[in-house]
Protein backbone atom coordinates (compact mmCIF):
# COMPACT_ATOMS: atom_id res chain seq x y z
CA UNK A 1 -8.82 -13.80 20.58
CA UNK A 2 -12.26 -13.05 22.25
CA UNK A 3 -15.74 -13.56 20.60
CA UNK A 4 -18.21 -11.28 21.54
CA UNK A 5 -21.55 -12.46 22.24
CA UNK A 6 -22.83 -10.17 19.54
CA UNK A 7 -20.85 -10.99 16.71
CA UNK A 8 -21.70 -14.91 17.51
CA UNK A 9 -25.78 -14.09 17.77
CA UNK A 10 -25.00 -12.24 14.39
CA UNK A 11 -23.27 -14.75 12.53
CA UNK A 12 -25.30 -17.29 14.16
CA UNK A 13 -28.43 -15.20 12.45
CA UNK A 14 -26.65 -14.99 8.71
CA UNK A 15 -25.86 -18.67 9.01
CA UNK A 16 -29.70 -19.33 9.18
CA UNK A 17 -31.05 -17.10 7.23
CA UNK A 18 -28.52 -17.98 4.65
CA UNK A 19 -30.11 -22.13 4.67
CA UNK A 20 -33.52 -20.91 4.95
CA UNK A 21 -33.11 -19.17 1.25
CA UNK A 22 -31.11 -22.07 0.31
CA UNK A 23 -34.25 -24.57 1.89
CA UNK A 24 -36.60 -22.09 -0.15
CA UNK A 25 -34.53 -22.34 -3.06
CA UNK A 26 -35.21 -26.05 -3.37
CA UNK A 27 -39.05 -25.63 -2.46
CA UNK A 28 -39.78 -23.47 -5.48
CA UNK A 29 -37.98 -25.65 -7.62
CA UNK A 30 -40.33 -28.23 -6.07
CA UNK A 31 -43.45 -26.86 -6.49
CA UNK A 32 -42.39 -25.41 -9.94
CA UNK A 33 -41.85 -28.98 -11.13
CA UNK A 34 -44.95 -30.44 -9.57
CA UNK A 35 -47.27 -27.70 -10.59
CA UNK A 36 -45.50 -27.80 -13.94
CA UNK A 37 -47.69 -31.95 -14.15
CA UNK A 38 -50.64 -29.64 -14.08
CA UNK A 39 -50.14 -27.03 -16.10
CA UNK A 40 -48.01 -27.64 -19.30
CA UNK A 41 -44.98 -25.16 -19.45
CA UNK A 42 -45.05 -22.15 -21.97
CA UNK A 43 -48.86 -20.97 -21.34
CA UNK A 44 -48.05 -17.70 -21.34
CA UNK A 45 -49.51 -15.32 -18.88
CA UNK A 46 -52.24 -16.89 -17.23
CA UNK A 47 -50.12 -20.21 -16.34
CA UNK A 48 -48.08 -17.66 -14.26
CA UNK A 49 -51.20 -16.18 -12.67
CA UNK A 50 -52.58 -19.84 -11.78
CA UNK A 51 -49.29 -20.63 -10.30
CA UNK A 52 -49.01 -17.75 -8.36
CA UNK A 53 -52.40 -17.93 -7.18
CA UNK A 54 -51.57 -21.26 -5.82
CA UNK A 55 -48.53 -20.38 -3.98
CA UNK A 56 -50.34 -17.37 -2.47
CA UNK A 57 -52.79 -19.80 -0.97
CA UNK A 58 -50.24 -22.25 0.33
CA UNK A 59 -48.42 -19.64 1.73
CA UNK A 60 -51.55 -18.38 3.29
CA UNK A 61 -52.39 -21.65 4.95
CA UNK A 62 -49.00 -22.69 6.18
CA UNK A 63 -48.60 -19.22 7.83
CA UNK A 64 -51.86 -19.87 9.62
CA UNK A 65 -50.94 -23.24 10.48
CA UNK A 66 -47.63 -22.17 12.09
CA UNK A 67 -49.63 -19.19 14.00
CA UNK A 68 -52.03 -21.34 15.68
CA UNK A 69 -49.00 -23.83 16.63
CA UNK A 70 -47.57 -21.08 18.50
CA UNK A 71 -50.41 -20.13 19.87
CA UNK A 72 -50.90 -23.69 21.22
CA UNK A 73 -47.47 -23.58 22.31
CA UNK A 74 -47.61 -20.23 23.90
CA UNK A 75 -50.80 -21.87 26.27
CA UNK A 76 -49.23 -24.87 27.05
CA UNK A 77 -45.54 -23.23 28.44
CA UNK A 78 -47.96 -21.24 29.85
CA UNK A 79 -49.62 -23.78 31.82
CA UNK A 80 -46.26 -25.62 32.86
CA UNK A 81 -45.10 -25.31 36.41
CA UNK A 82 -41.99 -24.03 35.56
CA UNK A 83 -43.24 -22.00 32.35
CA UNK A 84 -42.66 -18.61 31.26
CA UNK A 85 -43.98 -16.29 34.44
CA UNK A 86 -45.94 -12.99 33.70
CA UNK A 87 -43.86 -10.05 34.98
């Protein structure tokens, strides 16, 4: 039996995206836990608010972070003898 190149990209695609929710699974249980030190459990509303206030801002600077990596990346190939060539 032949596999086609596009069902292996696809699967290959499902099969990451299926450990990245799994990774992100076990990072919000993280942070939960270690914003739940901070701010005692059963607050109510604003608790909630705080927390997702926080997450918002990690989010924001770990997006950022991995931008400006790529963009450092993106130079560097660049720069490389045998880098990526403008067409």
């Amino acid at each position: 039996m032949e596999i086609k190149p596009t069902y292996l990209g696809t699967m290959i695609g499902l099969a990451t995206v299926a450990f990245g929710l799994i990774a992100a699974g076990a990072w919000n249980k993280f942070i939960t836990d270690a914003i739940a030190l901070f701010l005692k459990p059963g607050k109510g509303v604003w608790a909630e608010f705080i927390y997702a206030i926080i997450i918002t801002i990690i989010a924001i600077v770990v997006v950022q972070s991995l931008a400006k990596l790529a963009e450092r990346e993106a130079e560097f190939t660049g720069k490389l003898p045998f880098g990526k060539k403008e067409q």
